[in-house]
Protein backbone atom coordinates (compact mmCIF):
# COMPACT_ATOMS: atom_id res chain seq x y z
CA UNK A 1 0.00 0.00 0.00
CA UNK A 2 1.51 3.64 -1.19
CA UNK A 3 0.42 6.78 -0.24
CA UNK A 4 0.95 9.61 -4.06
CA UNK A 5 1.01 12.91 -3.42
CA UNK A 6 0.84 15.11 -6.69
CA UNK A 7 1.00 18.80 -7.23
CA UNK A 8 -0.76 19.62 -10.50
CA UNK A 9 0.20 23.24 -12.22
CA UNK A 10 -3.76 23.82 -13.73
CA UNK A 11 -6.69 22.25 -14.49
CA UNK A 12 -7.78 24.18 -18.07
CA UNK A 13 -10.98 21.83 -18.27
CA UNK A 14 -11.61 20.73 -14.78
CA UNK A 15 -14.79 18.72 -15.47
CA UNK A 16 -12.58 17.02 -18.17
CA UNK A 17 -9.45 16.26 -15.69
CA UNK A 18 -12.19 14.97 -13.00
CA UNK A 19 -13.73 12.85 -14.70
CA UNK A 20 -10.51 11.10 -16.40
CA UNK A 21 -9.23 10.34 -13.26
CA UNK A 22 -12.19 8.98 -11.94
CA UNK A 23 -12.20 6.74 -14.19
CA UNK A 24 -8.54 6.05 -13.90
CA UNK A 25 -8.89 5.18 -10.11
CA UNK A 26 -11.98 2.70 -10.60
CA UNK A 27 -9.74 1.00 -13.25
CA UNK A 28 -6.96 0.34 -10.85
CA UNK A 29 -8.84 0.34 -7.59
CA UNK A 30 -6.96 3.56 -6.36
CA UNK A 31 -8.70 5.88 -3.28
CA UNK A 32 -8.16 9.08 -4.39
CA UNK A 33 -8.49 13.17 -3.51
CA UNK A 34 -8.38 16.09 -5.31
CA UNK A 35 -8.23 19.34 -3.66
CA UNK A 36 -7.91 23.07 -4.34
CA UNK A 37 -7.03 26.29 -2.77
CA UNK A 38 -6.60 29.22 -4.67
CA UNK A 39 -3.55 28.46 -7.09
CA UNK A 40 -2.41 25.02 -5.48
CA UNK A 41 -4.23 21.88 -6.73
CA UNK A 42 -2.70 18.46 -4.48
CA UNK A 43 -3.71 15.32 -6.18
CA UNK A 44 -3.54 12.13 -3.32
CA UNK A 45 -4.06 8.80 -4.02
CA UNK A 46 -3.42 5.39 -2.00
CA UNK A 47 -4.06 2.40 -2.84
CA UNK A 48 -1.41 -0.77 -4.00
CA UNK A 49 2.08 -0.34 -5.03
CA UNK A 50 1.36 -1.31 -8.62
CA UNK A 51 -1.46 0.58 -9.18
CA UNK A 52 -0.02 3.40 -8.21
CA UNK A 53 2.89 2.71 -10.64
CA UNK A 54 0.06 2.42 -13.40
CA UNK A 55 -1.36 5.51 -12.37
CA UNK A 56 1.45 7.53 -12.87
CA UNK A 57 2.25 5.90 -16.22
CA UNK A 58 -1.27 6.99 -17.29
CA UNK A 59 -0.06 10.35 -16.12
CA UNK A 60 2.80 10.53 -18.70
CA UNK A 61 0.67 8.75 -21.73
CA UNK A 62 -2.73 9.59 -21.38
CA UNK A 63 -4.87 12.88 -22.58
CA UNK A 64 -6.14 13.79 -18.85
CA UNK A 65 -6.77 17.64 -19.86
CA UNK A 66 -7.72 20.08 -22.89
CA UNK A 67 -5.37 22.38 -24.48
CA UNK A 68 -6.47 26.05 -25.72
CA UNK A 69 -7.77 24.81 -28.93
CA UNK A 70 -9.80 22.42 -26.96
CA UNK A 71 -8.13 19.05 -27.40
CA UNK A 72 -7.64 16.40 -25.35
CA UNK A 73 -3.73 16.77 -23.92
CA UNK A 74 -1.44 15.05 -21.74
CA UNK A 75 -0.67 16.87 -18.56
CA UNK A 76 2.98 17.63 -18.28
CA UNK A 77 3.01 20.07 -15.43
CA UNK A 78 2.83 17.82 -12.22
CA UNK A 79 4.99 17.72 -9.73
CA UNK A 80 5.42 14.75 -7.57
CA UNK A 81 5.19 16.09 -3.84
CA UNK A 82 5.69 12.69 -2.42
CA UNK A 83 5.30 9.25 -1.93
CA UNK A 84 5.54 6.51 0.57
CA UNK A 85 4.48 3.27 1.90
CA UNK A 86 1.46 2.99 3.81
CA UNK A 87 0.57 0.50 6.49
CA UNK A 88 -3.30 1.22 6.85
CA UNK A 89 -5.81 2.85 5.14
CA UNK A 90 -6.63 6.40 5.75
CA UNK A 91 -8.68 7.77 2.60
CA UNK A 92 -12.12 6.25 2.21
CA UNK A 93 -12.99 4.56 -0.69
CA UNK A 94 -13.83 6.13 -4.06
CA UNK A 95 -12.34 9.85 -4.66
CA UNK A 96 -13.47 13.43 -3.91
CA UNK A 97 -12.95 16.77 -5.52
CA UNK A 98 -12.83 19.29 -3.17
CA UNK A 99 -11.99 23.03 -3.23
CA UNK A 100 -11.63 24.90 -0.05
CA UNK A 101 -11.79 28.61 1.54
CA UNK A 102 -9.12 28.57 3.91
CA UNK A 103 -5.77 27.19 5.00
CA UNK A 104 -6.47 25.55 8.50
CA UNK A 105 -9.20 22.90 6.23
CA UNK A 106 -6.95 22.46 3.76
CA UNK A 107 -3.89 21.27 6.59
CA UNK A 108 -7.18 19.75 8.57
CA UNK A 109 -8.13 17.36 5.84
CA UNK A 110 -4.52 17.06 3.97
CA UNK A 111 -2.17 16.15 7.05
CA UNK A 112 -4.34 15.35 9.83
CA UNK A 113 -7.10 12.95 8.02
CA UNK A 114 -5.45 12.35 5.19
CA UNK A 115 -1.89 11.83 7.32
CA UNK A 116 0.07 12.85 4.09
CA UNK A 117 3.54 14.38 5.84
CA UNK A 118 3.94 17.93 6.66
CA UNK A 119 6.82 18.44 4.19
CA UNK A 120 4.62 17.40 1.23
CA UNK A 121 2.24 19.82 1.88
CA UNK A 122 5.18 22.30 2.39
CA UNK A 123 6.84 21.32 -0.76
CA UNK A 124 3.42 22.20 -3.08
CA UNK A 125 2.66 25.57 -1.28
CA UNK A 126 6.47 26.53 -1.97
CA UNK A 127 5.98 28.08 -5.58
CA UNK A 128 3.33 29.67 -7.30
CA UNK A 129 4.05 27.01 -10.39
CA UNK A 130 5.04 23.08 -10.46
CA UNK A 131 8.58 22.71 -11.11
CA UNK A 132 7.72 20.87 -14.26
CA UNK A 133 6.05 24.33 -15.47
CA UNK A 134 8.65 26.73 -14.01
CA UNK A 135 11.71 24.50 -16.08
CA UNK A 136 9.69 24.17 -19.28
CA UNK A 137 8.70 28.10 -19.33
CA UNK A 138 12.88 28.58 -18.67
CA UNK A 139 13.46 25.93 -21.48
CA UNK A 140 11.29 27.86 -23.89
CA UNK A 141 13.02 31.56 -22.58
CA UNK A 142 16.00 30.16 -23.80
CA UNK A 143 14.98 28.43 -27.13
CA UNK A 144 13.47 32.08 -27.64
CA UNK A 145 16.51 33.80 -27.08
CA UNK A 146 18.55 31.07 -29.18
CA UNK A 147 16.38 31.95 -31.99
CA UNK A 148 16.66 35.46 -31.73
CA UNK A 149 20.12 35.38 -31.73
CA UNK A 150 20.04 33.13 -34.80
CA UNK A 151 17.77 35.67 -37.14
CA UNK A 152 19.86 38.13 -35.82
CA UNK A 153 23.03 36.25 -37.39
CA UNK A 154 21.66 35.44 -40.18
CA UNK A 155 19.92 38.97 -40.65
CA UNK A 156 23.81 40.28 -40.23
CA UNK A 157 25.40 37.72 -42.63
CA UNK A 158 22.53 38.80 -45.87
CA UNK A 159 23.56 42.89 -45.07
CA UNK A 160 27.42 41.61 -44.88
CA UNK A 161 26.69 39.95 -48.42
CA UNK A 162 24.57 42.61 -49.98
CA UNK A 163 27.42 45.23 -48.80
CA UNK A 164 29.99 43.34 -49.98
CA UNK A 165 28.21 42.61 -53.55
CA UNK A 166 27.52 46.47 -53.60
CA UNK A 167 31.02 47.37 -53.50
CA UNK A 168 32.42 44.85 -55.61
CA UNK A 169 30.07 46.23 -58.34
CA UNK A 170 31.11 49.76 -57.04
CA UNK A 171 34.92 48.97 -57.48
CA UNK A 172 33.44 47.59 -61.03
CA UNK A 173 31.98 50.19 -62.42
CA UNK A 174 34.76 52.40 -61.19
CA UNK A 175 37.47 50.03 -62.83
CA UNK A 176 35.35 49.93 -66.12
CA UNK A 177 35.35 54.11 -65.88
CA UNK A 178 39.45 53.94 -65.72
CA UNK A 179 39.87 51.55 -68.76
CA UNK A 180 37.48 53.55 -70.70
CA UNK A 181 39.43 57.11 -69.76
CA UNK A 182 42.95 55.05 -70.67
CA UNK A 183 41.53 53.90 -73.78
């Protein structure tokens, strides 16, 4: 028995995401919990060690969200928080969406009924973004600025060529002028 703990970035189409993993905990017998508060969404699941394992796989390979155009996506900005090996249960069975108002419920439910550790719940609330989201939007800053500086070159190297051509056909026309004049 393992105990998941998952910190998930945003839910675009939350009645989507819901409902896929619903279904994705009745098909491996998972207990699971979703809860909100303002920007932080914790995803906890428990069940057996191997259907956890399948549930994170269906994580990385199955469409669990929409993207802006509206189509089904895989969700690439989770973070796992934690995990561990359980003795007992402590979720009940089935899963819950929750979103609450305040703090204290959200440590209430999360660490005292739902005993997931302290530092988890630490660890989610410490930025404003997953991890996963924070290192892909740096990725893409510096893909950006890669290509920038790649126009840039190549902007420089067509006005090196087009100067160069211009004065070759400058020192041309001026060499043609000098054989006509010694002629």
């Amino acid at each position: 028995m393992d105990v998941l703990a998952l910190r998930l970035d945003h839910l675009k189409s939350r009645g989507t995401y819901v409902a896929t993993i619903k279904t994705w905990l009745q098909e491996t017998q998972v207990n699971g919990r979703l809860v909100s508060r303002g920007d932080l969404h914790l995803f906890v699941a428990e069940g057996p060690t191997e259907a956890i394992d399948a549930l994170l796989v269906q994580f990385e390979t199955e469409p669990v969200d929409t993207n802006a155009r509206g189509e089904r996506c895989i969700d690439k900005f989770y973070d796992v928080v934690g995990r561990e090996p359980r003795e007992s249960v402590l979720l009940k069975p089935g899963f819950t969406d929750m979103h609450l108002l305040n703090d204290t419920m959200l440590e209430k439910l999360v660490l005292e009924e739902w005993g997931v550790p302290k530092d988890w719940l630490t660890t989610a609330r410490s930025t404003s973004r997953t991890k996963r989201f924070l290192a892909w939007k740096e990725q893409a800053k510096v893909a950006r600025k890669q290509d920038r500086r790649r126009t840039a070159q190549v902007r420089d190297e067509t006005k090196q060529k087009q100067r160069e051509a211009k004065r070759q056909k400058t020192e041309s026309a001026a060499d043609s002028k000098k054989e006509d004049k010694t002629t």
